[in-house]
Protein backbone atom coordinates (compact mmCIF):
# COMPACT_ATOMS: atom_id res chain seq x y z
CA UNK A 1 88.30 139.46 123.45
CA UNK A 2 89.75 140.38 119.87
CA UNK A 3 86.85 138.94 118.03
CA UNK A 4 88.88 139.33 114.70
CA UNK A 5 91.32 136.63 115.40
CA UNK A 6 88.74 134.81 116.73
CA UNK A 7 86.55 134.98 113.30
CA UNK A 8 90.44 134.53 111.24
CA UNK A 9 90.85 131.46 113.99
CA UNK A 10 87.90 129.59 113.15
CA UNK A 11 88.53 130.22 109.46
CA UNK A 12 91.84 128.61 109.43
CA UNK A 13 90.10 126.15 111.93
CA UNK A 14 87.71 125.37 109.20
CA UNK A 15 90.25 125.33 106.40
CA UNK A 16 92.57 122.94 108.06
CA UNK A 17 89.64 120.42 108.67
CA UNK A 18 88.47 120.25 104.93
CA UNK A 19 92.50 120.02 104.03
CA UNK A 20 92.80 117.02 106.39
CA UNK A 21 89.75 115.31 105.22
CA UNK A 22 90.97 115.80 101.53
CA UNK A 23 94.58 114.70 101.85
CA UNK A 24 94.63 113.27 105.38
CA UNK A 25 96.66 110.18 106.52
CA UNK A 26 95.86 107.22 104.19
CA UNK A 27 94.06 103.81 105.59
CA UNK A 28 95.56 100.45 106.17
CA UNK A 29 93.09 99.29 103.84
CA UNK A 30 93.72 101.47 100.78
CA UNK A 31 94.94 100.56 97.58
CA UNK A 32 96.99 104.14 96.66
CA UNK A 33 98.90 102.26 93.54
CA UNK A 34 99.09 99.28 90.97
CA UNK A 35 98.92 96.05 92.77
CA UNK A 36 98.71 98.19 95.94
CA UNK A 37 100.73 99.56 99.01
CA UNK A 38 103.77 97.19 97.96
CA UNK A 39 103.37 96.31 94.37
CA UNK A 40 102.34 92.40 95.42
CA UNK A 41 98.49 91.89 94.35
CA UNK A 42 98.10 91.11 98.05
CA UNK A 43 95.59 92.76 100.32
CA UNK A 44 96.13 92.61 104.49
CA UNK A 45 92.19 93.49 104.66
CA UNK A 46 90.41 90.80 106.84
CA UNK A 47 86.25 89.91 107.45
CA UNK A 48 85.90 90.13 104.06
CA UNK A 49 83.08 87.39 102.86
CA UNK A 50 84.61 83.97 102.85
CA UNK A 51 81.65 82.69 99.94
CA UNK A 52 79.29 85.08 97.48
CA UNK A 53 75.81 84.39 97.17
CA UNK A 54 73.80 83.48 93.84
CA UNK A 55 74.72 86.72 91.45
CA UNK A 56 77.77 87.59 93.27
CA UNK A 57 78.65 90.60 95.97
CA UNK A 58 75.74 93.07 95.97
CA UNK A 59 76.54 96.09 93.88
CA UNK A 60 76.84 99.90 95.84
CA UNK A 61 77.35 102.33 92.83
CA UNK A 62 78.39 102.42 89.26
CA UNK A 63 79.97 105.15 87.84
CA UNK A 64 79.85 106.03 84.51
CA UNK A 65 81.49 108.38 81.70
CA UNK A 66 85.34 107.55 83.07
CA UNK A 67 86.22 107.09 79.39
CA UNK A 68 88.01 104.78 77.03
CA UNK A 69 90.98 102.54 79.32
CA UNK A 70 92.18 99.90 80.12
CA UNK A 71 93.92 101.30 83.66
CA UNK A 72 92.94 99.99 87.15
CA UNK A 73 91.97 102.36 89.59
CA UNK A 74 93.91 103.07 92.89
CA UNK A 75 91.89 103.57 96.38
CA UNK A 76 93.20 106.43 98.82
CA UNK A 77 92.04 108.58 101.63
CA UNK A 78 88.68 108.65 100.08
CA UNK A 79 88.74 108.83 96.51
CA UNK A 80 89.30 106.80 93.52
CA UNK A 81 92.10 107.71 91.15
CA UNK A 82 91.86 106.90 87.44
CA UNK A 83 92.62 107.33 83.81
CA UNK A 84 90.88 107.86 80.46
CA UNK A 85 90.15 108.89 76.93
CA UNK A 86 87.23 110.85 76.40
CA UNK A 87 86.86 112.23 72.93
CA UNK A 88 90.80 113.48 71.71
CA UNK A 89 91.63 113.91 75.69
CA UNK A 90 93.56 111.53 77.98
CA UNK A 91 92.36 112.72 81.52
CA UNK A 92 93.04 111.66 85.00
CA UNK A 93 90.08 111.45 87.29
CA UNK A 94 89.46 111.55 90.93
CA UNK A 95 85.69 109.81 92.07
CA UNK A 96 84.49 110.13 95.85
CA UNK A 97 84.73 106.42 97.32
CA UNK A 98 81.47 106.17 98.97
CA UNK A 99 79.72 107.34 96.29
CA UNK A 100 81.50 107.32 93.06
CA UNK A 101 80.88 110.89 91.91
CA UNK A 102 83.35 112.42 89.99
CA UNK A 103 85.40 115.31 92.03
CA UNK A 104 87.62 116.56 89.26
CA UNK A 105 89.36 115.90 86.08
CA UNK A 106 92.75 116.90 84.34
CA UNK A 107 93.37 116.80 80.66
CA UNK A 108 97.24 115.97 80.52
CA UNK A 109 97.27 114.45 76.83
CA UNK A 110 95.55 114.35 73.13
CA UNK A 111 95.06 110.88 73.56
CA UNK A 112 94.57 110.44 69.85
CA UNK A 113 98.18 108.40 70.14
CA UNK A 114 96.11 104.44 70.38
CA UNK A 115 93.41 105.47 68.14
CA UNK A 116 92.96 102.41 65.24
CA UNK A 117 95.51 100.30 67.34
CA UNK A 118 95.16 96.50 67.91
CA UNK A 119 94.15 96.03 71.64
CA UNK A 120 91.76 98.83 72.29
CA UNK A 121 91.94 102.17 72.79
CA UNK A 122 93.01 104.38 76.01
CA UNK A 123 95.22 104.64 78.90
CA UNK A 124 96.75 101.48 80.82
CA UNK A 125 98.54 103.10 83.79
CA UNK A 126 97.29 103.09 87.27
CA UNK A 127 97.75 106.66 89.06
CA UNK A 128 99.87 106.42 92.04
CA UNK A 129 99.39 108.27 94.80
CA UNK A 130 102.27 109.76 97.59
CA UNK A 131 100.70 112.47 100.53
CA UNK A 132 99.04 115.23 98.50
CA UNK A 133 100.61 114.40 95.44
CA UNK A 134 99.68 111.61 92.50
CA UNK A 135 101.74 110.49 89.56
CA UNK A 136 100.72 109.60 86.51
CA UNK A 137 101.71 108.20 82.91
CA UNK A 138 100.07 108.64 79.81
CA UNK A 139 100.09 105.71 76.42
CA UNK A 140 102.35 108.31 74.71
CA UNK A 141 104.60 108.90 77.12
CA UNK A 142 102.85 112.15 79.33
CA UNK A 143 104.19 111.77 83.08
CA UNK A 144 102.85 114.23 84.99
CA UNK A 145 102.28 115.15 88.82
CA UNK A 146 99.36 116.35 90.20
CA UNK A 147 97.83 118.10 93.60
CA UNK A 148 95.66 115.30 95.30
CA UNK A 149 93.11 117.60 96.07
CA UNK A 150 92.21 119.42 93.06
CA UNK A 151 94.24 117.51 89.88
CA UNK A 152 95.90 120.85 89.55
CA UNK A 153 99.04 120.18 87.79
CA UNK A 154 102.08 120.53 89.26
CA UNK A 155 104.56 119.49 86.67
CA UNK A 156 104.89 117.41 83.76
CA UNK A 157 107.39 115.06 81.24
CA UNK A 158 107.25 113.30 78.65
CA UNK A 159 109.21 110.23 78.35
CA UNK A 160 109.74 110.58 74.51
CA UNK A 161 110.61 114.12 73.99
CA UNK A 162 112.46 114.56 77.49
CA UNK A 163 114.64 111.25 77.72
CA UNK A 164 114.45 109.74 74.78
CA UNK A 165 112.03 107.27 75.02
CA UNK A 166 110.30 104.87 72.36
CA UNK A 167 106.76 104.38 72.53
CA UNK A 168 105.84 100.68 72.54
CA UNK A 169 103.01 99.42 70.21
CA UNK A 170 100.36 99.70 72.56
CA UNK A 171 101.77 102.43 74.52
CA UNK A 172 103.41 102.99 77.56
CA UNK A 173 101.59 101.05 80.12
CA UNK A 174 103.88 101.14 83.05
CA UNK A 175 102.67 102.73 86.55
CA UNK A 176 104.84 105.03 87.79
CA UNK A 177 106.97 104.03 91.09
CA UNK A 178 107.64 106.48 93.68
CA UNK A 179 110.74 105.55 95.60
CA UNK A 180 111.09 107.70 98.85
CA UNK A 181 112.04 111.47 97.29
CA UNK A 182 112.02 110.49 93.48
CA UNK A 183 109.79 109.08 90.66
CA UNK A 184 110.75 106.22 88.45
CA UNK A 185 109.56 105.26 85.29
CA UNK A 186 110.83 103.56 81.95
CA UNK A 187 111.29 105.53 78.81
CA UNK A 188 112.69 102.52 76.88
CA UNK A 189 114.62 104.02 74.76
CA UNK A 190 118.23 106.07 74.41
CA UNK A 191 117.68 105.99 78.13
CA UNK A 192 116.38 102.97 79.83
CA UNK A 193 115.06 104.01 83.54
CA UNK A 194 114.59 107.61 84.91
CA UNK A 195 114.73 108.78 88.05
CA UNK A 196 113.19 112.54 88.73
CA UNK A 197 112.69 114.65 92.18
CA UNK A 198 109.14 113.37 93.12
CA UNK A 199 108.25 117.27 93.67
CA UNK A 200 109.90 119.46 91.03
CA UNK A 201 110.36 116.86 87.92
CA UNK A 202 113.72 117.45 88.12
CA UNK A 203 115.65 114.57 86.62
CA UNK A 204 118.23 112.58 89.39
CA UNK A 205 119.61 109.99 87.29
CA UNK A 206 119.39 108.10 83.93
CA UNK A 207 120.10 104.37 83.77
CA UNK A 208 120.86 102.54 80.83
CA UNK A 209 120.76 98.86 80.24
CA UNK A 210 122.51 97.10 77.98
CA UNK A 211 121.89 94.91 75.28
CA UNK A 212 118.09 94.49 74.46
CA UNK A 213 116.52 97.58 76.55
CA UNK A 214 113.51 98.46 75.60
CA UNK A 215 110.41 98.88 77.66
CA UNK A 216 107.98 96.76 78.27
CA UNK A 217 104.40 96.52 78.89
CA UNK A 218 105.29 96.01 83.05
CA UNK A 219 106.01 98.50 86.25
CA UNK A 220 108.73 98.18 87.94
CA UNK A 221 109.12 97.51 91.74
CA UNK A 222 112.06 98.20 94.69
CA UNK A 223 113.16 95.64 96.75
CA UNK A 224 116.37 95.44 99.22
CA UNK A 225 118.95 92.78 97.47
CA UNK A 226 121.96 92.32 99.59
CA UNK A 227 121.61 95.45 101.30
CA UNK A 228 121.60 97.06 98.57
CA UNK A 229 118.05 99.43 97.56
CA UNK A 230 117.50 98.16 94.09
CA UNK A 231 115.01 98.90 91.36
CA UNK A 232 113.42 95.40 89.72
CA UNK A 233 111.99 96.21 86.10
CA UNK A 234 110.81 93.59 83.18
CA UNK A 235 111.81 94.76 80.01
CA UNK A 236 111.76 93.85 76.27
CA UNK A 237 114.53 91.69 76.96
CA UNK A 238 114.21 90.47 80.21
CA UNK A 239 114.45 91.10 83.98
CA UNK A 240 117.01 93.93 85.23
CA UNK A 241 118.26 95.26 88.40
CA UNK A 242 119.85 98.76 88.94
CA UNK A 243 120.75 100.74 91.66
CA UNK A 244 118.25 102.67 93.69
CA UNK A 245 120.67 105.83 94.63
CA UNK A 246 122.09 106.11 91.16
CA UNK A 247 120.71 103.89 88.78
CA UNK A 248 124.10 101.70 88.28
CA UNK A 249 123.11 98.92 86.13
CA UNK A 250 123.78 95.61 88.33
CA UNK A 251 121.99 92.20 86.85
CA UNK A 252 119.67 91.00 84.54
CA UNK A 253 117.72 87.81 83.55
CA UNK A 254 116.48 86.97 80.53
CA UNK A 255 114.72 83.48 80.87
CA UNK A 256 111.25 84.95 81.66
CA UNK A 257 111.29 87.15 78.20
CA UNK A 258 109.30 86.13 74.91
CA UNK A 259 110.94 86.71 71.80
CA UNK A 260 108.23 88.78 70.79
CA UNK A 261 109.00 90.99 73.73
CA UNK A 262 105.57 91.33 75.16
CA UNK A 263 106.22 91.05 78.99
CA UNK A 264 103.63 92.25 81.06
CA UNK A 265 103.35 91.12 84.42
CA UNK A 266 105.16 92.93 87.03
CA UNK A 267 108.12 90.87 88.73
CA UNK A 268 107.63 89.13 92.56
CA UNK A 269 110.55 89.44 94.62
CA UNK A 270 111.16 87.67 97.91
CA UNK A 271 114.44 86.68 100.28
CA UNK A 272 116.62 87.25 97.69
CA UNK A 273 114.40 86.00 94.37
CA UNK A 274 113.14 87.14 92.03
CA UNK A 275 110.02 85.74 89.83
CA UNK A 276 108.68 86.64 86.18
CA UNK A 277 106.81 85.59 83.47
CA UNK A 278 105.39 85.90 79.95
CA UNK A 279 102.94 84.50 77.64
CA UNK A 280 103.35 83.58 73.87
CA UNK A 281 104.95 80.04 74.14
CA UNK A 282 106.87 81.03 76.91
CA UNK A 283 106.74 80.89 80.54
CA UNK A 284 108.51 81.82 83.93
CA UNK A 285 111.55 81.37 85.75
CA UNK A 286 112.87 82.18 89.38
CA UNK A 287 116.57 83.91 89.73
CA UNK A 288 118.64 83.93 92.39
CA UNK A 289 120.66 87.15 93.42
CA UNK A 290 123.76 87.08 94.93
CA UNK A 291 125.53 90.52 95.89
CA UNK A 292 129.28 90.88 96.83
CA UNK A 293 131.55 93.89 96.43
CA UNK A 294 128.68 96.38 95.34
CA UNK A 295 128.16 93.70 92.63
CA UNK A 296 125.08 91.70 91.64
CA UNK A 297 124.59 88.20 89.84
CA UNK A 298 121.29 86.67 88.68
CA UNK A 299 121.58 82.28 88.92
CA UNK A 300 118.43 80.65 87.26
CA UNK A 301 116.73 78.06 89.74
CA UNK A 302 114.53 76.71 87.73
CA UNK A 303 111.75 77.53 84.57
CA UNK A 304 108.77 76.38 84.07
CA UNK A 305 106.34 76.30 81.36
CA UNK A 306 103.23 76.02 83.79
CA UNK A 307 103.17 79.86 84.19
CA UNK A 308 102.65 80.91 80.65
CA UNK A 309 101.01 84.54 82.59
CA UNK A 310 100.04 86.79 79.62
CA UNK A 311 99.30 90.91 81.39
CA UNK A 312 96.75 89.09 84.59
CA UNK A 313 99.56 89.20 87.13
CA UNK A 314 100.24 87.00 90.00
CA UNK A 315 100.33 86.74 93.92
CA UNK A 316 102.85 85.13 96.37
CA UNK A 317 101.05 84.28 99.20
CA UNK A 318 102.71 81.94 101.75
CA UNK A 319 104.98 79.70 99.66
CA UNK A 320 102.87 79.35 97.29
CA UNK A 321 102.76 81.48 93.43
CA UNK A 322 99.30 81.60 91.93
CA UNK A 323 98.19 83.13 88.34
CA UNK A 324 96.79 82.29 85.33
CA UNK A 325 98.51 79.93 82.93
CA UNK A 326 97.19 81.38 79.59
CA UNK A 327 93.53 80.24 80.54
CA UNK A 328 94.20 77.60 83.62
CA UNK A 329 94.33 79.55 87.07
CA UNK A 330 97.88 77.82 87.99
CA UNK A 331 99.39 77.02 91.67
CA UNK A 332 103.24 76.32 91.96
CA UNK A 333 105.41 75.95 95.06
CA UNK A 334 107.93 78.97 95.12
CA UNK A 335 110.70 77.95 95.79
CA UNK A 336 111.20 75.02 92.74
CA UNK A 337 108.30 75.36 90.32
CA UNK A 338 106.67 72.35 91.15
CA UNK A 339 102.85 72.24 90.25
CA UNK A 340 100.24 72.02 92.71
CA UNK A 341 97.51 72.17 90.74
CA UNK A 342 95.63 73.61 87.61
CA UNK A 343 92.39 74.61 86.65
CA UNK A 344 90.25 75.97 83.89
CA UNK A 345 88.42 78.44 86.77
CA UNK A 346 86.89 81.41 84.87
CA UNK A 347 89.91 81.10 81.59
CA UNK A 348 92.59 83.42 81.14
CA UNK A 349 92.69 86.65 83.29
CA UNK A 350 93.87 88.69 86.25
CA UNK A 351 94.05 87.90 89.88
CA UNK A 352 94.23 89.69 93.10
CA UNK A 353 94.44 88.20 97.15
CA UNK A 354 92.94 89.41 99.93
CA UNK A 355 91.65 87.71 103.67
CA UNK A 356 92.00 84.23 102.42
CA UNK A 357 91.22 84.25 99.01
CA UNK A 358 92.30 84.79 95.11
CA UNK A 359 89.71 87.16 93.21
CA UNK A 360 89.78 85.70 89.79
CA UNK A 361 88.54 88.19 86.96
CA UNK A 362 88.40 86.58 83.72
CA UNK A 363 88.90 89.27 80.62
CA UNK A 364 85.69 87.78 79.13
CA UNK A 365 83.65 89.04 82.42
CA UNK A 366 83.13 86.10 85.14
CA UNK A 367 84.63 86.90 88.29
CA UNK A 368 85.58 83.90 90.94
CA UNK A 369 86.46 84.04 94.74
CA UNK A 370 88.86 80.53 95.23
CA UNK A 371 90.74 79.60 98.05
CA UNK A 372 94.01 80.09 98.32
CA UNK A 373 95.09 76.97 99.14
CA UNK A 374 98.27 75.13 97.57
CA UNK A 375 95.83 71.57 98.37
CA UNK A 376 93.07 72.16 95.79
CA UNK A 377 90.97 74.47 93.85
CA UNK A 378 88.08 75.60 95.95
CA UNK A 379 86.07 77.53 94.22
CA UNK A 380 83.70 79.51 96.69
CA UNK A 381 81.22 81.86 94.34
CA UNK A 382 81.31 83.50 90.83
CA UNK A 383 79.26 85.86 88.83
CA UNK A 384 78.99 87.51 85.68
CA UNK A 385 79.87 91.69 85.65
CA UNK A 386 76.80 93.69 84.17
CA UNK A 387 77.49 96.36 81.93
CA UNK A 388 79.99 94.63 80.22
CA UNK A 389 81.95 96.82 77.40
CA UNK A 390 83.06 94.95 73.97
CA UNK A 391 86.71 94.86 75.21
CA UNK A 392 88.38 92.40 76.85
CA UNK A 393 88.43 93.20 80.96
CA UNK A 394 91.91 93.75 81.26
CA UNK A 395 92.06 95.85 84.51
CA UNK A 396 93.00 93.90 87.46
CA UNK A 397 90.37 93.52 90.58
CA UNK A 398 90.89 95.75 93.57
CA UNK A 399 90.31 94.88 97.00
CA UNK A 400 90.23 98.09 99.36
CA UNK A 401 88.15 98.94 102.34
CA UNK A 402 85.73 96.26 102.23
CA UNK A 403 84.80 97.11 98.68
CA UNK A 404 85.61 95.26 95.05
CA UNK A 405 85.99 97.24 92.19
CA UNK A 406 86.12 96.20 88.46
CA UNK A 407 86.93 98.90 85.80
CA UNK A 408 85.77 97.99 82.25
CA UNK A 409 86.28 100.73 79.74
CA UNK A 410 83.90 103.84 80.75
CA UNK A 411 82.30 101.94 83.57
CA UNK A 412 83.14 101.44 87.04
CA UNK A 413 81.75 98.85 89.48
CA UNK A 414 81.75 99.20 93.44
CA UNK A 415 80.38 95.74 95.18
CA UNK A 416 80.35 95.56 98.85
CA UNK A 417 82.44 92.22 100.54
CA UNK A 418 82.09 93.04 103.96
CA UNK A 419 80.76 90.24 106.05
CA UNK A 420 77.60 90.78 108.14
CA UNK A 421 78.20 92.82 111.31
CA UNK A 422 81.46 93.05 109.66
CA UNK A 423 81.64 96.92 110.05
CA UNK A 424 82.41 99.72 107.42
């Protein structure tokens, strides 16, 4: 027997086991990017608890030291990916999910930029993660790519100095999209929307909108329209539409922008619709797209001033929209706006679904588990988050693998929703 290739044979055996543990297939239950696999807010995880007891979900680990943020974390193949400022450095951090113990850290910024600025300090952006590979944005503009495994970077832009891009007053808060082989993002600016080669950075197309283009405070999504692979973003100026393959500009809709140009809610699409909203006065509409010819036209349906939804978000789930009307956790019917109901629940915040139910995280702390049900508000447990920081808790609640997580400023909480006998 050559017991060389035997001993060189078991190494590679070895090597190939801790590579597939570190960046192996992810689960059905992660939650690899903002608003999760599809951008929605909606979970598909089931046997979660259907009511908390006294004090909420029990707590399994707090981690500590993540820095100065307001990102939400994303949940994939066994880590949590996040962002931060610690002292003058932006980082991006990788914690092991079972335990929350920090694996590694990359510097990709002086994160100096939000320093003194209304609205807190830090990064916004949720990492998103694609096979062994996780993107990245920065408040000033830093887009970078790194190896899953180790942060190791493997390349980097910057949506200012590269594209052309204008930093928005609180800084570039957007979550970078990956669309099969390319990265999107928003630099806002003398170029609208970027598309680059997910693996070398290399650019693939530009878009430009007309008119009023700058960016936003929202990340964009992809949905099919017509046939047609489109890119959905919310700008300064309102909703737009451009082409997936080549970034032709095709439609936009303006109803759902303030005049301030604060939008920060990511759009909903469905069948052919498309949903957004802002705060300030304002409120949302629903647009109808219509392609012909290669061509695409946005018709207004209806707006509404019942969805007033400031940076919480909202979830389609069934026919039914639900988010928070400046402080009232708000139901409407889809399709035409009307109002279901309305209620003061934990005041003005950020909501999530999963198995049933609408996790309601108010940015003063409370956190609610209602029904989602288009009848009533059912309201079945709440509970106040410890270790509360002086900022408001703007990250959004994520539901993965039986777990909820709530990110405020350096801390992060890990409480356990399984159900009894529910397994891991």
């Amino acid at each position: 027997m050559n017991h060389e290739w035997v001993r060189r044979s078991g190494r590679a055996a070895t090597a190939f086991l801790v590579c597939t543990a570190i960046s192996g297939a992810a689960r059905a239950a992660d939650w690899p990017q903002f608003r999760g696999p599809d951008r929605s807010g909606v979970s598909k995880e089931t046997g979660l608890l259907k009511a908390w007891p006294a004090g909420g979900p029990k707590v399994a680990w707090t981690a500590r030291g993540l820095g100065e943020g307001h990102a939400t974390p994303a949940i994939a193949k066994g880590r949590i990916l996040g962002m931060g400022l610690r002292g003058n450095d932006e980082v991006v951090w990788a914690l092991d999910e079972k335990t929350g113990k920090e694996l590694w850290s990359t510097r990709i910024a002086a994160g100096t930029e939000l320093r003194g600025r209304q609205g807190g300090y830090g990064s916004r952006a949720t990492p998103t993660v694609d096979g062994d590979r996780l993107y990245a944005l920065g408040v000033s503009g830093d887009l970078v790519c790194l190896n899953f495994a180790d942060g190791k970077l493997r390349w980097q832009k910057n949506l200012v100095t590269d594209f052309g891009g204008r930093v928005p007053q609180w800084g570039y808060s957007e979550s970078a999209l990956v669309e099969g082989d390319r990265v999107i993002a928003t630099p806002g600016g003398e170029t609208t929307l970027v598309a680059l080669n997910k693996l070398t950075g290399a650019l693939v197309w530009k878009a430009q909108v007309p008119d009023n283009n700058r960016v936003a405070y929202s990340s964009c999504i992809a949905a099919d329209v017509g046939g047609q692979r489109q890119i959905i973003q919310f700008l300064a100026g309102g909703v737009v539409g451009v082409a997936a393959n080549d970034g032709k500009f095709l439609w936009r809709y303006d109803g759902p922008a303030n005049r301030q140009g604060i939008n920060c809610s990511t759009p909903i699409y469905r069948d052919g619709h498309v949903f957004a909203a802002s705060a300030y006065q304002h409120g949302g509409g629903l647009a109808k797209l219509t392609s012909s010819a290669g061509a695409t036209t946005a018709a207004e349906v209806y707006f509404t001033r019942q969805m007033q939804n400031h940076h919480g978000g909202m979830v389609l789930v069934g026919d039914y929209l639900y988010g928070f009307d400046n402080s009232n956790l708000t139901c409407l019917e889809f399709k035409t706006g009307k109002p279901m109901w309305s209620d003061r629940s934990v005041g003005k915040g950020s909501v999530t679904y999963a198995d049933g139910f609408l996790y309601c995280r108010s940015e003063r702390g409370p956190v609610a588990l209602v029904e989602a049900n288009p009848a009533a508000y059912t309201e079945k447990g709440r509970f106040d988050q410890t270790e509360r920081s002086n900022e408001p808790s703007w990250p959004y609640p994520v539901v993965a693998n039986g777990k909820l997580y709530l990110r405020d400023q350096d801390v992060l909480l890990c409480y356990d929703l399984k159900q009894p006998g529910g397994g891991g």
